[in-house]
PDB file of N, CA and C in Angstrom:
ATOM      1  N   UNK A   1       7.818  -2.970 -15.624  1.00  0.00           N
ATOM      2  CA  UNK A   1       7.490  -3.546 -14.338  1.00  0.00           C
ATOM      3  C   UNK A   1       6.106  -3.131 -13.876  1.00  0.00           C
ATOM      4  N   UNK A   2       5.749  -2.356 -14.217  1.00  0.00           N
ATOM      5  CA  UNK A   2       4.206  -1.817 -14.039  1.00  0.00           C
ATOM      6  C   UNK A   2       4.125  -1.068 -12.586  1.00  0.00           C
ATOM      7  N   UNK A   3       3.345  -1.409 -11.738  1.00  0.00           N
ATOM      8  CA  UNK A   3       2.550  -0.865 -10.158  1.00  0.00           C
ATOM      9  C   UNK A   3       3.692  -1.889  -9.661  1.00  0.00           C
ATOM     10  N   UNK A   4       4.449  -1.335  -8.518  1.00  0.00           N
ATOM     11  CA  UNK A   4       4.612  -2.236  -7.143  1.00  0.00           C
ATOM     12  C   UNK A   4       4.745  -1.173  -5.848  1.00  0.00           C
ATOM     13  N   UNK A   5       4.474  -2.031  -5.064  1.00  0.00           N
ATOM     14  CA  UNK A   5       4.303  -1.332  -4.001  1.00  0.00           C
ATOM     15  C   UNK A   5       5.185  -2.244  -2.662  1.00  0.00           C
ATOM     16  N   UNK A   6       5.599  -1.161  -1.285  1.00  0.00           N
ATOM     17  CA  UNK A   6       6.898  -2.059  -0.678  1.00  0.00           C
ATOM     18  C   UNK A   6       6.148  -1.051   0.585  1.00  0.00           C
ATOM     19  N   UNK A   7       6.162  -1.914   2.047  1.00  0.00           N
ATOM     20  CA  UNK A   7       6.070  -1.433   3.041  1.00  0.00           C
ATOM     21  C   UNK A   7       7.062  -1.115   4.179  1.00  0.00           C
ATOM     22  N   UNK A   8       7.384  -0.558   4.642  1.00  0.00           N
ATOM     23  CA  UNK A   8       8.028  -0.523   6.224  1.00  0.00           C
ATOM     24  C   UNK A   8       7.903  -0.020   6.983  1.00  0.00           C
ATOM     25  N   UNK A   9       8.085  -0.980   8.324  1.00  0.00           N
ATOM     26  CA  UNK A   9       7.412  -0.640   9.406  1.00  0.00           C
ATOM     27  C   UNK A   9       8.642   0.323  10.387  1.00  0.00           C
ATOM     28  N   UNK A  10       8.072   1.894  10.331  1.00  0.00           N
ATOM     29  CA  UNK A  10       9.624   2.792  10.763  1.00  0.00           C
ATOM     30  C   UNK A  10      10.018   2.174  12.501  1.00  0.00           C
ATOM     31  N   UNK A  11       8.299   1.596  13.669  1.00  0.00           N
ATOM     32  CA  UNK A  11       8.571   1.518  15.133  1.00  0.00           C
ATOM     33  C   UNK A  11       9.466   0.300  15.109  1.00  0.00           C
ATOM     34  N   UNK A  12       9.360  -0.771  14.032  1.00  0.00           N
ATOM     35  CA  UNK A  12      10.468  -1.976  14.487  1.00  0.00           C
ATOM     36  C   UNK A  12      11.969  -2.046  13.484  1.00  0.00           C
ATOM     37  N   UNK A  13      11.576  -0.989  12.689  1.00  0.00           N
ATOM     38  CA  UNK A  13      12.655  -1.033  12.026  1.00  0.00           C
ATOM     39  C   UNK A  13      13.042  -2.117  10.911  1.00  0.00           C
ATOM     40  N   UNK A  14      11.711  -2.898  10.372  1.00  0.00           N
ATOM     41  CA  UNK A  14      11.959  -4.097   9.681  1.00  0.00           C
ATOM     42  C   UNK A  14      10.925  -3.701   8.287  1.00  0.00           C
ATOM     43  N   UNK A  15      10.532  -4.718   7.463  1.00  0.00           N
ATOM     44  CA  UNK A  15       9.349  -4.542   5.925  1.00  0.00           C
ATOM     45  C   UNK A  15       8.230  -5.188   6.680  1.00  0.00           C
ATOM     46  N   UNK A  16       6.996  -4.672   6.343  1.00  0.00           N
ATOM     47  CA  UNK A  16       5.854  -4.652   7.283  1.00  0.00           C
ATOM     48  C   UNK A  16       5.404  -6.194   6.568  1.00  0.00           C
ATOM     49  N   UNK A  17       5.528  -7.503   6.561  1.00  0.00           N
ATOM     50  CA  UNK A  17       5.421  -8.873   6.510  1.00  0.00           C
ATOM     51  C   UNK A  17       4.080  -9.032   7.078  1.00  0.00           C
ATOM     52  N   UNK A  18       3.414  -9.320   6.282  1.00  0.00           N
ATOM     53  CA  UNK A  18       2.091  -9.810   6.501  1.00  0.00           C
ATOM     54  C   UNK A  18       0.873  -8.902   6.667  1.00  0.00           C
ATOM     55  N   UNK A  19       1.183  -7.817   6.130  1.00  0.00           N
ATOM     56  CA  UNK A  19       0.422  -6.406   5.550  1.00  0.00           C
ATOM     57  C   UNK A  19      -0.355  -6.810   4.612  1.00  0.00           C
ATOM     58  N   UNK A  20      -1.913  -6.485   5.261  1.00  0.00           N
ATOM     59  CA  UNK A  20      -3.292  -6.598   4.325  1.00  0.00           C
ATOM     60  C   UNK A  20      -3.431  -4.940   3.337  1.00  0.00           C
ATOM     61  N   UNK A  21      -3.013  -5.384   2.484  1.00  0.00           N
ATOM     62  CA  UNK A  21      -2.945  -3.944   1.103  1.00  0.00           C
ATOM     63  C   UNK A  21      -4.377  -3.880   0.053  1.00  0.00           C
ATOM     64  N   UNK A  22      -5.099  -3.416  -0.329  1.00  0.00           N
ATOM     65  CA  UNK A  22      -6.054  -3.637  -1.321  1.00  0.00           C
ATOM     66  C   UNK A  22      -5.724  -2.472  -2.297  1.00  0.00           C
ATOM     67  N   UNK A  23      -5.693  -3.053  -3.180  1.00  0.00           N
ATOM     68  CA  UNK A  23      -5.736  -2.369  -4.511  1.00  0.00           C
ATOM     69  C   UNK A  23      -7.052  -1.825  -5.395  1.00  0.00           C
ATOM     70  N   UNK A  24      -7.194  -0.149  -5.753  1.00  0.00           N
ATOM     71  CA  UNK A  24      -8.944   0.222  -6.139  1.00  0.00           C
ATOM     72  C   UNK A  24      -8.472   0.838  -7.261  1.00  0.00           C
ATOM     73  N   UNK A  25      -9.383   0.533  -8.355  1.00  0.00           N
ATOM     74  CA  UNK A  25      -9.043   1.817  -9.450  1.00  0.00           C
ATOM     75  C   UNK A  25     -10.187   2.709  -9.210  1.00  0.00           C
ATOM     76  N   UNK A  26     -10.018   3.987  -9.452  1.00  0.00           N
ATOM     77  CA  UNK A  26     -10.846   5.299  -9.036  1.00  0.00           C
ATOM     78  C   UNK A  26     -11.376   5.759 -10.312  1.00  0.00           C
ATOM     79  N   UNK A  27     -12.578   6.356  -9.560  1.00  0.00           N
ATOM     80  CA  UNK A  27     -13.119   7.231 -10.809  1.00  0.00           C
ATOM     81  C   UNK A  27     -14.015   8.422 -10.290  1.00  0.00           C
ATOM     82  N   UNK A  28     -13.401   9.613  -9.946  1.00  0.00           N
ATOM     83  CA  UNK A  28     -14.096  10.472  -8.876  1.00  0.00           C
ATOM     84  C   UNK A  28     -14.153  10.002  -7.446  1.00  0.00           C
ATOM     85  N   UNK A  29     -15.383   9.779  -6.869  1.00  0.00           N
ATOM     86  CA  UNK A  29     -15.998   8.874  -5.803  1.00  0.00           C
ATOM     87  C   UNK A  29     -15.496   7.772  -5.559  1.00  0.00           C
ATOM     88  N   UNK A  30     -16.097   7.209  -7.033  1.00  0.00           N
ATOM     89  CA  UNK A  30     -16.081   5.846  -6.516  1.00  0.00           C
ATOM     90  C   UNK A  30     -14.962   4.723  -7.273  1.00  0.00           C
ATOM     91  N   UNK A  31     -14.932   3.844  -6.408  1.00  0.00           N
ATOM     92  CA  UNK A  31     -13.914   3.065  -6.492  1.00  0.00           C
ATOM     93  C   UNK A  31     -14.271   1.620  -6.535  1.00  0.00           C
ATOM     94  N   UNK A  32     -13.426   0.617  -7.476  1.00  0.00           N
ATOM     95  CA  UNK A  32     -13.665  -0.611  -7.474  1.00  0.00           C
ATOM     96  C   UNK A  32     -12.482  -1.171  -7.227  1.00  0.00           C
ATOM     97  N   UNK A  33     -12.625  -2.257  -6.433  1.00  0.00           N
ATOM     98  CA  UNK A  33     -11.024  -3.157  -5.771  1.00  0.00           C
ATOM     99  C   UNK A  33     -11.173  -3.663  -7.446  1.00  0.00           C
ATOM    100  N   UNK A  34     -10.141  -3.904  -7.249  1.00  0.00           N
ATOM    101  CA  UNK A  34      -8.931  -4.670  -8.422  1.00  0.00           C
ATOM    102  C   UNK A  34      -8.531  -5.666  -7.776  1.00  0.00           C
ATOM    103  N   UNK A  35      -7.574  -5.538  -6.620  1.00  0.00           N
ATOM    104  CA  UNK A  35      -7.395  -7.074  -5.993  1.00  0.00           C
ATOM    105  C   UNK A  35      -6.531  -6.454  -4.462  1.00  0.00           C
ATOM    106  N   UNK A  36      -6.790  -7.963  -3.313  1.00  0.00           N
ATOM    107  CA  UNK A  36      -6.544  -7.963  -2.451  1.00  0.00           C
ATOM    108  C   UNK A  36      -5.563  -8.785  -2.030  1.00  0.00           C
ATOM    109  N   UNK A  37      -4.464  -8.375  -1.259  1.00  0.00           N
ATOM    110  CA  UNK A  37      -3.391  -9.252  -0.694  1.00  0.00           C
ATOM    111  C   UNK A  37      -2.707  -9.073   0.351  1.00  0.00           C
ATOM    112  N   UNK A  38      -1.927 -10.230   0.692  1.00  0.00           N
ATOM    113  CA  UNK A  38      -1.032  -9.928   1.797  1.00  0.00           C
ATOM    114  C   UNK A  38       0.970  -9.510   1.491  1.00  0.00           C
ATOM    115  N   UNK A  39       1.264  -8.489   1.891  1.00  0.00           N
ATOM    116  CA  UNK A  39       2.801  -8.550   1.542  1.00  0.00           C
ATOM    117  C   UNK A  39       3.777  -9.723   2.229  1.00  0.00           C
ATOM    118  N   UNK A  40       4.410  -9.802   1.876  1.00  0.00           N
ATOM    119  CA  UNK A  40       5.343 -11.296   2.180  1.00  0.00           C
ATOM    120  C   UNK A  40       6.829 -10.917   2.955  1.00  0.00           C
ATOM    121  N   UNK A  41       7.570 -11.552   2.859  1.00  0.00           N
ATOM    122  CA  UNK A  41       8.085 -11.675   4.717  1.00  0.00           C
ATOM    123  C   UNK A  41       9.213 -10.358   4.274  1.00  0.00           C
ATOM    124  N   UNK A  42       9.584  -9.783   2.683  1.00  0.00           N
ATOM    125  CA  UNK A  42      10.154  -8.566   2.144  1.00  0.00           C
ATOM    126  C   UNK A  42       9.603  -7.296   2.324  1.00  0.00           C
ATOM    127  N   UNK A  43       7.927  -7.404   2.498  1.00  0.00           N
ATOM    128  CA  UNK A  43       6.972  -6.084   2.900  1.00  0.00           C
ATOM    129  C   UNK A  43       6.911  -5.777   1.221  1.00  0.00           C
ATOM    130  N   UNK A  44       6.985  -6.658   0.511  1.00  0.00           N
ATOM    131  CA  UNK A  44       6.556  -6.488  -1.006  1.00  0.00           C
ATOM    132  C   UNK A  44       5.426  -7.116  -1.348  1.00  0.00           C
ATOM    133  N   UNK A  45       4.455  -7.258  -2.467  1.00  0.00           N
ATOM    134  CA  UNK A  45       4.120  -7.910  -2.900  1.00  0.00           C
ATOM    135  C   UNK A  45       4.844  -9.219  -4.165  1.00  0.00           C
ATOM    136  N   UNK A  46       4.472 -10.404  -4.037  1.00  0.00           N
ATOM    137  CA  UNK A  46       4.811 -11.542  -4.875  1.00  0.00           C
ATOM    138  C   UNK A  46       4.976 -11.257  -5.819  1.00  0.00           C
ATOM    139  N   UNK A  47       4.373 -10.076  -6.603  1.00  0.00           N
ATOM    140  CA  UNK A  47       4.168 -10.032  -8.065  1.00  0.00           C
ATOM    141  C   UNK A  47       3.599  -8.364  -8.306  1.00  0.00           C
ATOM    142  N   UNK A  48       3.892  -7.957  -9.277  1.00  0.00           N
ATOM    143  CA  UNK A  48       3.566  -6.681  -9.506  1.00  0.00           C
ATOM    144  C   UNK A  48       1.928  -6.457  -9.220  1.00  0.00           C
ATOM    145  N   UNK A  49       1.175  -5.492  -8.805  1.00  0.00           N
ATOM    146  CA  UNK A  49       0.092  -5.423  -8.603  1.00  0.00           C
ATOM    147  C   UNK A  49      -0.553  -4.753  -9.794  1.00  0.00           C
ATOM    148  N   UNK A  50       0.343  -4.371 -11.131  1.00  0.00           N
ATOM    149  CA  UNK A  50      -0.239  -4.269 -12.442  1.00  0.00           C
ATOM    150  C   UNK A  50       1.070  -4.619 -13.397  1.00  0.00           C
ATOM    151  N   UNK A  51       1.470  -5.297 -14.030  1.00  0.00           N
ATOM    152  CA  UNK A  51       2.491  -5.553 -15.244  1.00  0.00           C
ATOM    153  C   UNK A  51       2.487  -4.705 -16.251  1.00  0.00           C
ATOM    154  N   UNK A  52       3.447  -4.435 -17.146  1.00  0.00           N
ATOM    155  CA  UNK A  52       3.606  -2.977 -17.808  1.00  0.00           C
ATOM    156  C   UNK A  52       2.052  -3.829 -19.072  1.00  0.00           C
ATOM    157  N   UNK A  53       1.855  -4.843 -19.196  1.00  0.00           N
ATOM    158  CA  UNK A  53       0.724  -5.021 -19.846  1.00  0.00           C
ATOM    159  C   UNK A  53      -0.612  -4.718 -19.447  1.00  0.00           C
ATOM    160  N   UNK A  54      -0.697  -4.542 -18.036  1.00  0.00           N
ATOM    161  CA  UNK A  54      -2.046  -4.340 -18.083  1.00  0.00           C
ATOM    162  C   UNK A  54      -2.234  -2.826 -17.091  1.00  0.00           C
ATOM    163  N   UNK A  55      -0.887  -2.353 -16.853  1.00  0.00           N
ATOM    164  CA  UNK A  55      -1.018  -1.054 -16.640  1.00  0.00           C
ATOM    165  C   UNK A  55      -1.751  -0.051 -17.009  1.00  0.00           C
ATOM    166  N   UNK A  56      -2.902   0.495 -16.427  1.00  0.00           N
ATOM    167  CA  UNK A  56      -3.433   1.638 -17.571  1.00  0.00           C
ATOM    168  C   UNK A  56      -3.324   3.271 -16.960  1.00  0.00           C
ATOM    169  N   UNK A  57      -3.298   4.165 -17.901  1.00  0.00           N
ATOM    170  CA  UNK A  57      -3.471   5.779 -16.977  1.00  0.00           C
ATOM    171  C   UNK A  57      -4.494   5.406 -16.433  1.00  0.00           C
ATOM    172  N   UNK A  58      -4.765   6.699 -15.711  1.00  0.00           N
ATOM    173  CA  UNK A  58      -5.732   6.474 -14.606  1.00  0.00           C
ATOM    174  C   UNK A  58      -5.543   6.829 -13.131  1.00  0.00           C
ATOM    175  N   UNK A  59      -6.601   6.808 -12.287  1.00  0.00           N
ATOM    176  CA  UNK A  59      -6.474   6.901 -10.743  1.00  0.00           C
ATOM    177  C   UNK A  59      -6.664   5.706  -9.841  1.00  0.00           C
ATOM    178  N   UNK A  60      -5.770   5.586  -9.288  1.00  0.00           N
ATOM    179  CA  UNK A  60      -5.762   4.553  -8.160  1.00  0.00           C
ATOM    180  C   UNK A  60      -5.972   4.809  -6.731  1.00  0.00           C
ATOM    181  N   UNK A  61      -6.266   3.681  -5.702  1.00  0.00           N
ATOM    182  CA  UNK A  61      -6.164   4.038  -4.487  1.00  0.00           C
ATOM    183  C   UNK A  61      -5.334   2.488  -3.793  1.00  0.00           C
ATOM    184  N   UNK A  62      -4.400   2.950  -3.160  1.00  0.00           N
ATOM    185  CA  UNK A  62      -3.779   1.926  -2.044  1.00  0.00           C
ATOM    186  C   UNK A  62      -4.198   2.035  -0.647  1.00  0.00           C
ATOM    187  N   UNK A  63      -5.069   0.902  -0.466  1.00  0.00           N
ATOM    188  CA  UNK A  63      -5.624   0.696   0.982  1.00  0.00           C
ATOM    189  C   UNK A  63      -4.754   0.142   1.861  1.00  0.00           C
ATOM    190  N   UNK A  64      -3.548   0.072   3.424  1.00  0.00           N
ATOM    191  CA  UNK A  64      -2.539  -0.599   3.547  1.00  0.00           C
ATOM    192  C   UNK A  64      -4.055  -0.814   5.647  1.00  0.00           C
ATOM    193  N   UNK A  65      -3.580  -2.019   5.445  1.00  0.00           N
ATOM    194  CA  UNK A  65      -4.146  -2.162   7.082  1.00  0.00           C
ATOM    195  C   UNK A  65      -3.373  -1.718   8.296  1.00  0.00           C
ATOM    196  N   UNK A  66      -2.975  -0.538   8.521  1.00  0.00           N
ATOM    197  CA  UNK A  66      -2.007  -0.478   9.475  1.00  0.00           C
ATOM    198  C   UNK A  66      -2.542  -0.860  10.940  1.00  0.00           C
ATOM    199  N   UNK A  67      -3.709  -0.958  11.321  1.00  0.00           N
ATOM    200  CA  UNK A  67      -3.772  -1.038  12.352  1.00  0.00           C
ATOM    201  C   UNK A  67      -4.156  -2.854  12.833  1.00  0.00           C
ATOM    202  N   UNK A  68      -4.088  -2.946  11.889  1.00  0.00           N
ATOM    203  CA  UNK A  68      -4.358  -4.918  11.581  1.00  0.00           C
ATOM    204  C   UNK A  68      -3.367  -5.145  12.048  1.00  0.00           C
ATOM    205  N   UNK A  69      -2.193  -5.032  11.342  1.00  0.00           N
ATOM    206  CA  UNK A  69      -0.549  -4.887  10.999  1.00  0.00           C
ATOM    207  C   UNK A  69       0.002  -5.093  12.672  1.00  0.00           C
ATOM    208  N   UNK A  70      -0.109  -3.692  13.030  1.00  0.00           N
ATOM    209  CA  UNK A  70       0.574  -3.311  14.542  1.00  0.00           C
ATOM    210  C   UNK A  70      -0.221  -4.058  15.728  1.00  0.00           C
ATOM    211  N   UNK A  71      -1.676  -4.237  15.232  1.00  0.00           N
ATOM    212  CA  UNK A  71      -2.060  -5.271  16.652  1.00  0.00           C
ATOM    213  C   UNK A  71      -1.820  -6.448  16.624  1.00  0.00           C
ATOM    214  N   UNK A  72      -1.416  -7.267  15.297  1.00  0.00           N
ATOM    215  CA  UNK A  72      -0.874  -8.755  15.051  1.00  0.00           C
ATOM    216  C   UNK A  72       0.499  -9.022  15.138  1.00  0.00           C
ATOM    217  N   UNK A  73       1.434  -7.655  15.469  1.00  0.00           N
ATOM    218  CA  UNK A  73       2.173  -7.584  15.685  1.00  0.00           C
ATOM    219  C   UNK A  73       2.358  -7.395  17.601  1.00  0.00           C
ATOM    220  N   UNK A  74       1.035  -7.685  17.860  1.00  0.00           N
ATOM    221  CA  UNK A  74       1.722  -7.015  19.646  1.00  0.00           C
ATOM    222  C   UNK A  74       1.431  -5.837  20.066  1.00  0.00           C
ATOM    223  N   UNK A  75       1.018  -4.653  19.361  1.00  0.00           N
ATOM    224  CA  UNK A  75       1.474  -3.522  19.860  1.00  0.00           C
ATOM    225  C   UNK A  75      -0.021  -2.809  20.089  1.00  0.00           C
ATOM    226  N   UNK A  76       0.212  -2.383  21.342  1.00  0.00           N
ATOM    227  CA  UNK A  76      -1.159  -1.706  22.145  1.00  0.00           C
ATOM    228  C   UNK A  76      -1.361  -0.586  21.516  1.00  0.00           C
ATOM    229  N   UNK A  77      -2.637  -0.798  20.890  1.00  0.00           N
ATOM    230  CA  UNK A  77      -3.109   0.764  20.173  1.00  0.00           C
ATOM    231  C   UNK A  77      -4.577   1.281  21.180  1.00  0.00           C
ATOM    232  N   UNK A  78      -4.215   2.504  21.380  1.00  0.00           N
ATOM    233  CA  UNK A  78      -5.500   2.968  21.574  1.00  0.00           C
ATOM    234  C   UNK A  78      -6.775   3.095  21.023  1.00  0.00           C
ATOM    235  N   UNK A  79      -7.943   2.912  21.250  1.00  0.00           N
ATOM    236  CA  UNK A  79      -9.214   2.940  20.875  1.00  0.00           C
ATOM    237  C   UNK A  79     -10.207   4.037  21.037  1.00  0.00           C
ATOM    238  N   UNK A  80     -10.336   4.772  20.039  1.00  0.00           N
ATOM    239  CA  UNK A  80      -9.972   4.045  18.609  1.00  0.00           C
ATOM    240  C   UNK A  80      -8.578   4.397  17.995  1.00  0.00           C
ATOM    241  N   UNK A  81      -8.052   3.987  17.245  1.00  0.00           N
ATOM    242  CA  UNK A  81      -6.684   3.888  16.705  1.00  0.00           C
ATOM    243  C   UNK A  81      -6.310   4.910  16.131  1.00  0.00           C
ATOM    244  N   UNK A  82      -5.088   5.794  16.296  1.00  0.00           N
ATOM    245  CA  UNK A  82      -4.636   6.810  15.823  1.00  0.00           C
ATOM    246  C   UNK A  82      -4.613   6.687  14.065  1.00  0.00           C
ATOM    247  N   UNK A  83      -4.143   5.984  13.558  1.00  0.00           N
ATOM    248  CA  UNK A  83      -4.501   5.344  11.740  1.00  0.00           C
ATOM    249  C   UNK A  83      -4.731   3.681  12.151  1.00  0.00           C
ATOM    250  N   UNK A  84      -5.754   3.779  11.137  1.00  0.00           N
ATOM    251  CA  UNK A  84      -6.735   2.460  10.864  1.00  0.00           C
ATOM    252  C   UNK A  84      -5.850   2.194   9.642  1.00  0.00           C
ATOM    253  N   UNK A  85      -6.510   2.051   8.568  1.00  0.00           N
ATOM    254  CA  UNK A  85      -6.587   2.170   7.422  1.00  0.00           C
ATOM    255  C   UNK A  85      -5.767   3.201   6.970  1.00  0.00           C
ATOM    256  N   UNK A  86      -4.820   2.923   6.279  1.00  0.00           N
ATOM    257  CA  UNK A  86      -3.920   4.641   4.997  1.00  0.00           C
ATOM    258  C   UNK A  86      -4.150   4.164   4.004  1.00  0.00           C
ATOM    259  N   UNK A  87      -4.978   5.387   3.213  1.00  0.00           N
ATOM    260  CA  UNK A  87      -5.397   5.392   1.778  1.00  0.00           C
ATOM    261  C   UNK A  87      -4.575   6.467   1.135  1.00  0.00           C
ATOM    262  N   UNK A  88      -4.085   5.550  -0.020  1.00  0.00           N
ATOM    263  CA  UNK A  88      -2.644   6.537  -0.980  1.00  0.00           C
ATOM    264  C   UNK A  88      -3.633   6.426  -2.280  1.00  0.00           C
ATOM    265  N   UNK A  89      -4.347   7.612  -2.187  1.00  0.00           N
ATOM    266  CA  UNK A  89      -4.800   8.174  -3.618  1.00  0.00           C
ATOM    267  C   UNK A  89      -3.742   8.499  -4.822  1.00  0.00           C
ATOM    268  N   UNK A  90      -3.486   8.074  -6.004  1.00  0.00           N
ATOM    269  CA  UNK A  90      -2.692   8.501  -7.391  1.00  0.00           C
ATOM    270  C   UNK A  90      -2.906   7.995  -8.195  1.00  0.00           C
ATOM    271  N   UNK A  91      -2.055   8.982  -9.352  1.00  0.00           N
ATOM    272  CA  UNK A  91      -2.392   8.815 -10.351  1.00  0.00           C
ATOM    273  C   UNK A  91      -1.007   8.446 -11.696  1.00  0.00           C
ATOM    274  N   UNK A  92      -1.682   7.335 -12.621  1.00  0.00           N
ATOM    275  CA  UNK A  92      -0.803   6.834 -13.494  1.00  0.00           C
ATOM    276  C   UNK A  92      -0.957   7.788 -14.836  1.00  0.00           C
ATOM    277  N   UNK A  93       0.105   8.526 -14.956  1.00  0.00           N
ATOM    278  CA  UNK A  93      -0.176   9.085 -16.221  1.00  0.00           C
ATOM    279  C   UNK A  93       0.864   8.631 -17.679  1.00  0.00           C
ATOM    280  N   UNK A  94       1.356   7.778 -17.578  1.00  0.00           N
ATOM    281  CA  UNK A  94       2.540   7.442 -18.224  1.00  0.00           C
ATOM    282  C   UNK A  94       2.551   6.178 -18.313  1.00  0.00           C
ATOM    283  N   UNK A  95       1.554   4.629 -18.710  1.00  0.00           N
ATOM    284  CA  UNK A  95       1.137   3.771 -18.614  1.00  0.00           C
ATOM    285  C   UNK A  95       2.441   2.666 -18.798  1.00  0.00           C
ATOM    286  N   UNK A  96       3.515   3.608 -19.832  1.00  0.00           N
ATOM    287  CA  UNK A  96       4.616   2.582 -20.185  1.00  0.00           C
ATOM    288  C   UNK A  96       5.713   3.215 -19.309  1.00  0.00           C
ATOM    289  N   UNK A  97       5.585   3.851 -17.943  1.00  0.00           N
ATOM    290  CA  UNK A  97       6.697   3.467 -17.406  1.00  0.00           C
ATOM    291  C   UNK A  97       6.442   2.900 -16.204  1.00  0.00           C
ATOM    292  N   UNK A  98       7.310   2.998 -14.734  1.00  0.00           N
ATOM    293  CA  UNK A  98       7.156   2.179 -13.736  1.00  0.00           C
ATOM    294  C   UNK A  98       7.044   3.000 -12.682  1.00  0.00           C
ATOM    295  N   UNK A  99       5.415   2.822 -11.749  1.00  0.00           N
ATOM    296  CA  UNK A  99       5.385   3.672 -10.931  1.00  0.00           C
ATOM    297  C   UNK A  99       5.539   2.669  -9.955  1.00  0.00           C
ATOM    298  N   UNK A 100       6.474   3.492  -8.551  1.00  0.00           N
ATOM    299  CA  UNK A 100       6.668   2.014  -7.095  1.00  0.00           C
ATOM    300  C   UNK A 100       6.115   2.982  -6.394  1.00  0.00           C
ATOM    301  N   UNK A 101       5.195   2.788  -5.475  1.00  0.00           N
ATOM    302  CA  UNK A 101       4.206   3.344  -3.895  1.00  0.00           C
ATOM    303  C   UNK A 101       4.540   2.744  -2.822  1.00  0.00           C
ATOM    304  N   UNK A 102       5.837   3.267  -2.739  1.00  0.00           N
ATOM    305  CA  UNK A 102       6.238   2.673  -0.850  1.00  0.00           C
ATOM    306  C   UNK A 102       5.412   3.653   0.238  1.00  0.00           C
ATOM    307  N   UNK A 103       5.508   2.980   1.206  1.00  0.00           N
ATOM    308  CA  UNK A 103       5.031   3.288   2.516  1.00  0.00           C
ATOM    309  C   UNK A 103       5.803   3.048   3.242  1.00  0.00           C
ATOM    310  N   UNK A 104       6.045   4.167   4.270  1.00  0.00           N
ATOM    311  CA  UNK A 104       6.924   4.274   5.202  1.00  0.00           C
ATOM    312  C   UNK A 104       6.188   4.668   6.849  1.00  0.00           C
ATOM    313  N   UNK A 105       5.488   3.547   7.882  1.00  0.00           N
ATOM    314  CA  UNK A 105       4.695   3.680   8.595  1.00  0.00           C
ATOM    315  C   UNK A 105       5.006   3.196  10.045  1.00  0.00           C
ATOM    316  N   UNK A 106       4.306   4.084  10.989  1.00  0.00           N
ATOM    317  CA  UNK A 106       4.684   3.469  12.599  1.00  0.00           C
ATOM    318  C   UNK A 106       2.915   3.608  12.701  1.00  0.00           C
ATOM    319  N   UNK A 107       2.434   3.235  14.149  1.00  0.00           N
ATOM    320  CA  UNK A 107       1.122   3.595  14.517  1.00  0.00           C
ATOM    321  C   UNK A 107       0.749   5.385  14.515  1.00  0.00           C
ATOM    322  N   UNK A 108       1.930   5.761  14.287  1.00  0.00           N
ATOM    323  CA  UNK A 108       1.529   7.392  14.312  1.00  0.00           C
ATOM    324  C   UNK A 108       1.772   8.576  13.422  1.00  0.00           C
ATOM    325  N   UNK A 109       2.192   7.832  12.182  1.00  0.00           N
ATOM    326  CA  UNK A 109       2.673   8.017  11.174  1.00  0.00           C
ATOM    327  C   UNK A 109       3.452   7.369   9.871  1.00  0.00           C
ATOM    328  N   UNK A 110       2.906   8.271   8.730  1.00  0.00           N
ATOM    329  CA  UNK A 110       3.165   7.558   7.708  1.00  0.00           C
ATOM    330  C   UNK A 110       3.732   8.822   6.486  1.00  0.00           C
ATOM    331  N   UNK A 111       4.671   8.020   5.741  1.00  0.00           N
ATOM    332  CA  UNK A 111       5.312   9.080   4.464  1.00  0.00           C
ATOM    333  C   UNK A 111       4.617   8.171   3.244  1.00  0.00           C
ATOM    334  N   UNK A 112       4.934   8.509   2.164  1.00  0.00           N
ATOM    335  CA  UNK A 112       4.646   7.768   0.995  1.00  0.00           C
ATOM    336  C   UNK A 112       5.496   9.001  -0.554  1.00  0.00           C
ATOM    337  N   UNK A 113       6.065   7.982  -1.640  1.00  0.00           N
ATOM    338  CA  UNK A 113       6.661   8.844  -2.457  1.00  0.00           C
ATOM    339  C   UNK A 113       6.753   8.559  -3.484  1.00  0.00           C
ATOM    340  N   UNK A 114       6.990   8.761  -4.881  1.00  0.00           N
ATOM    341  CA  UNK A 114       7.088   7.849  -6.025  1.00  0.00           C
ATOM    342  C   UNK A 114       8.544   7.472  -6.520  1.00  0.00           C
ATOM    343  N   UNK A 115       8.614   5.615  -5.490  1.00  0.00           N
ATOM    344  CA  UNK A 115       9.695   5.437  -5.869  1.00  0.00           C
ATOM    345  C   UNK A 115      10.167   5.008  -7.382  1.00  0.00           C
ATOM    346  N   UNK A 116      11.383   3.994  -6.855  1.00  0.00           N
ATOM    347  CA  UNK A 116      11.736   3.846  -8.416  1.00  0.00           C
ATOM    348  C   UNK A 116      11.721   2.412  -8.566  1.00  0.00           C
TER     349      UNK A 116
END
């Protein structure tokens, strides 16, 4: 199954639907997007964000828009915003198995873990 990644939103209690996520592969510093999307009405992405084919070791970064998220959702954030942007730095060391990067997020907090 390669990379997937799953959001939820802990203040409404639902999968964060319509979450701007960007995907970077790392190398020290610096970083190049791989690709950009929106999660769908599950707080998943459509499709794996790497397939066990094009999975490689390596370092990644998950960019999730939380503060996009919660103001298109309604919800009054202060300025400037307690989290903008959560960046989930990791790493693939095991190319043939299946790493999942959930996020578990309100405007004032966030968990993250290596699911299954």
């Amino acid at each position: 199954m390669g990379l997937s990644t799953h959001v939820l939103d802990t203040m409404h209690g639902c999968p964060a639907a319509g979450m701007a996520v960007r995907l970077y592969a790392t190398q020290g510093e610096q970083a190049t997007l791989v690709k950009s999307l929106v999660l769908n009405h599950d707080g998943r992405t459509d499709a794996p964000l790497f397939d066990n084919a094009s999975l490689r070791a390596g370092t990644y970064r998950l960019t999730f828009d939380v503060a996009g998220y919660f103001k298109a959702r309604g919800v009054a954030l202060p300025e400037p915003n307690f989290l903008n942007q959560v960046s989930l730095d990791f790493g693939i060391a095991h190319a043939d198995q299946h790493y999942h990067v959930p996020l578990l997020v309100s405007p004032w907090s966030y968990s993250t873990y290596r699911g299954s």
